[in-house]
C-alpha atoms as a PDB file:
ATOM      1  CA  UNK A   1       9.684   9.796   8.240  1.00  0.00           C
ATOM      2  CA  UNK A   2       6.079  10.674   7.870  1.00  0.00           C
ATOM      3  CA  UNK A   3       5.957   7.360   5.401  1.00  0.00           C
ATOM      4  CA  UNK A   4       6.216   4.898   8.128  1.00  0.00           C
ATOM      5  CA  UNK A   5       2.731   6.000   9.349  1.00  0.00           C
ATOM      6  CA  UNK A   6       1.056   6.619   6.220  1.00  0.00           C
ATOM      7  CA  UNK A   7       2.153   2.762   5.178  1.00  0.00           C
ATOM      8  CA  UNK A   8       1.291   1.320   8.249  1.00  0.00           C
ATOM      9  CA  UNK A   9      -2.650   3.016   7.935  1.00  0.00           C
ATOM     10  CA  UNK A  10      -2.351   1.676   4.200  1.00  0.00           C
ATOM     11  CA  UNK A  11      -1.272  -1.839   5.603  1.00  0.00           C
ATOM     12  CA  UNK A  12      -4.174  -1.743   7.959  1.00  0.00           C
ATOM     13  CA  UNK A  13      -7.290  -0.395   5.560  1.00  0.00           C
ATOM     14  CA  UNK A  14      -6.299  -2.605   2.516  1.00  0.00           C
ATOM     15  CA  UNK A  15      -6.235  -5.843   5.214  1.00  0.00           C
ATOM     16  CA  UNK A  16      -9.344  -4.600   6.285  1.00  0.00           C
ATOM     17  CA  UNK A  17     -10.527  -4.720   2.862  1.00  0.00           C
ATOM     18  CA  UNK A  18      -9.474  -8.079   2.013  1.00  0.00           C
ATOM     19  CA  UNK A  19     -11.446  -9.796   5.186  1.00  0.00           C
ATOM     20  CA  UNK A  20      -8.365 -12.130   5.624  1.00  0.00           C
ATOM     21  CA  UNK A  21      -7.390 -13.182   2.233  1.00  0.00           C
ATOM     22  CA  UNK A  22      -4.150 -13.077   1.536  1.00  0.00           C
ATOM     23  CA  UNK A  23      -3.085  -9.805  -0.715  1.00  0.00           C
ATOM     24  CA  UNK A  24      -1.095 -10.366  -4.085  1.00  0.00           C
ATOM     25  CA  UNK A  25      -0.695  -6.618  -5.414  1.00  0.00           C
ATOM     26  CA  UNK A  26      -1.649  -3.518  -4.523  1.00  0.00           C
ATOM     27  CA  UNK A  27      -1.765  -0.010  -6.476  1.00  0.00           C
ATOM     28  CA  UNK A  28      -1.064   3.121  -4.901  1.00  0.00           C
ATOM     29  CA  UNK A  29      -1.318   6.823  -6.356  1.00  0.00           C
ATOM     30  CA  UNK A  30       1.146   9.407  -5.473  1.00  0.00           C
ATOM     31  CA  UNK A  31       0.550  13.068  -6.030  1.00  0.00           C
ATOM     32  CA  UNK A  32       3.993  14.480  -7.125  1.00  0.00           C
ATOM     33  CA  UNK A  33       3.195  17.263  -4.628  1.00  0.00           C
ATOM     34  CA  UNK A  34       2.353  15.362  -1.688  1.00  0.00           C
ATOM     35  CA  UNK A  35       5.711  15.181   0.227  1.00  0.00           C
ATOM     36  CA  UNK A  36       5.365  11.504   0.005  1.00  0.00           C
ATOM     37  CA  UNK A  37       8.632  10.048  -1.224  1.00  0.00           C
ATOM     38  CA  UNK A  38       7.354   6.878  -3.357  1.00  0.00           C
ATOM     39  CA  UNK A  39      10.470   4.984  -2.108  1.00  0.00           C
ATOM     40  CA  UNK A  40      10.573   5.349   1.236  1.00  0.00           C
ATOM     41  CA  UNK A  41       6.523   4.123   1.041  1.00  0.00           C
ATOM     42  CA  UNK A  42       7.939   1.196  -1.171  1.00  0.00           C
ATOM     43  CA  UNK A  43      10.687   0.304   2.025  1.00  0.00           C
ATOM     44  CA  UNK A  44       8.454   0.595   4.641  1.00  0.00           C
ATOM     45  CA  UNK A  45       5.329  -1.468   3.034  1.00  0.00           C
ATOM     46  CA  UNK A  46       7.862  -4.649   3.148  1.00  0.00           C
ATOM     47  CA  UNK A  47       8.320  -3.904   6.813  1.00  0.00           C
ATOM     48  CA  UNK A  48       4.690  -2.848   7.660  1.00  0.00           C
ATOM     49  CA  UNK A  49       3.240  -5.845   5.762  1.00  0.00           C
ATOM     50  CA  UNK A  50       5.185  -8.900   7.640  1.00  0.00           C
ATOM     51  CA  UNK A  51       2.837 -11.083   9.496  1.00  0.00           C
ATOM     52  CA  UNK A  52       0.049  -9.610   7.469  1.00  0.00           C
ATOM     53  CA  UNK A  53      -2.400 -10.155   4.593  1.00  0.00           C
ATOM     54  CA  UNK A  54       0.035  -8.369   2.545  1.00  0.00           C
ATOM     55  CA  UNK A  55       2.928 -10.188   3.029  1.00  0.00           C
ATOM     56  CA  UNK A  56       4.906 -10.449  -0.163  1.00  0.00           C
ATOM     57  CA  UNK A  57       2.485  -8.657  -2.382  1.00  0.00           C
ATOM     58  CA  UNK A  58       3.841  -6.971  -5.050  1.00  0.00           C
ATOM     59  CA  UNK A  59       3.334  -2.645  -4.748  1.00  0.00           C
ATOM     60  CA  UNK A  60       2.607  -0.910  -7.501  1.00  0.00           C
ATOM     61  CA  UNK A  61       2.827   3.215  -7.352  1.00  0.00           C
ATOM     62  CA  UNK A  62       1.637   5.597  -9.968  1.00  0.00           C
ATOM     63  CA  UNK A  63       2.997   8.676  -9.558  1.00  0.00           C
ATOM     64  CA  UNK A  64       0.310  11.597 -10.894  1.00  0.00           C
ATOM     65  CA  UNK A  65       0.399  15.497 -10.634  1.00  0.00           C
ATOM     66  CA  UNK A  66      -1.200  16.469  -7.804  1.00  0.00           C
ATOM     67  CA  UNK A  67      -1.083  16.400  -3.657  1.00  0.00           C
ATOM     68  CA  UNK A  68      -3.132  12.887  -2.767  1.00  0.00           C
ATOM     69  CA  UNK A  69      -2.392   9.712  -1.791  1.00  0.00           C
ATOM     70  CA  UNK A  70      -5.192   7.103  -3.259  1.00  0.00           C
ATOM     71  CA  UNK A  71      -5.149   3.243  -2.802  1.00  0.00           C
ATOM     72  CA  UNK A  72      -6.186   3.045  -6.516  1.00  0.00           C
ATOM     73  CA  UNK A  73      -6.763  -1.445  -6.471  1.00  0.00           C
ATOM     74  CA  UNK A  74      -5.657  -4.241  -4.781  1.00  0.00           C
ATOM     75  CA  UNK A  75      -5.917  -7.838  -6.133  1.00  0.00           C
ATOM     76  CA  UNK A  76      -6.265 -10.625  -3.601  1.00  0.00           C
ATOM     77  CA  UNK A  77      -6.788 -14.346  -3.696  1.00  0.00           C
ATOM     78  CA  UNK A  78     -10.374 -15.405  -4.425  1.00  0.00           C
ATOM     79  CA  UNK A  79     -11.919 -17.331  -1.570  1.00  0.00           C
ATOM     80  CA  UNK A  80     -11.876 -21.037  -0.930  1.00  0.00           C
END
């Protein structure tokens, strides 16, 4: 399952991005042709964001024609 990895590297650039405030939602684009089953990414995000930023933010996925996986926004809190 080729998903496990690609959610994991999604888990780990969108923390990046949120320099350790906590995630609430997250949009994702998935090319209809990109052998990524929406899914199994939806499955393995609750698994690969535990202990993380992400934990219990909400993932959104757009499915669009094409063959590319895009982190299209993410909405985290504001800082304190």
């Amino acid at each position: 399952m080729h998903e496990l990895g690609l959610t994991r590297n999604l888990v780990a650039i969108v923390s990046e991005h949120a320099a350790g405030r906590r995630v609430r939602r997250v949009w994702l684009e998935i090319g209809t042709r990109s052998a990524i089953l929406p899914d199994a990414v939806r499955f393995c995000f609750d698994v690969c964001s535990k202990g993380t930023p992400l934990e219990g933010a909400q993932l959104d996925i757009l499915e669009h024609e094409g063959d590319r996986l895009n982190i299209k926004a993410m909405e985290v809190e504001p800082c304190a």
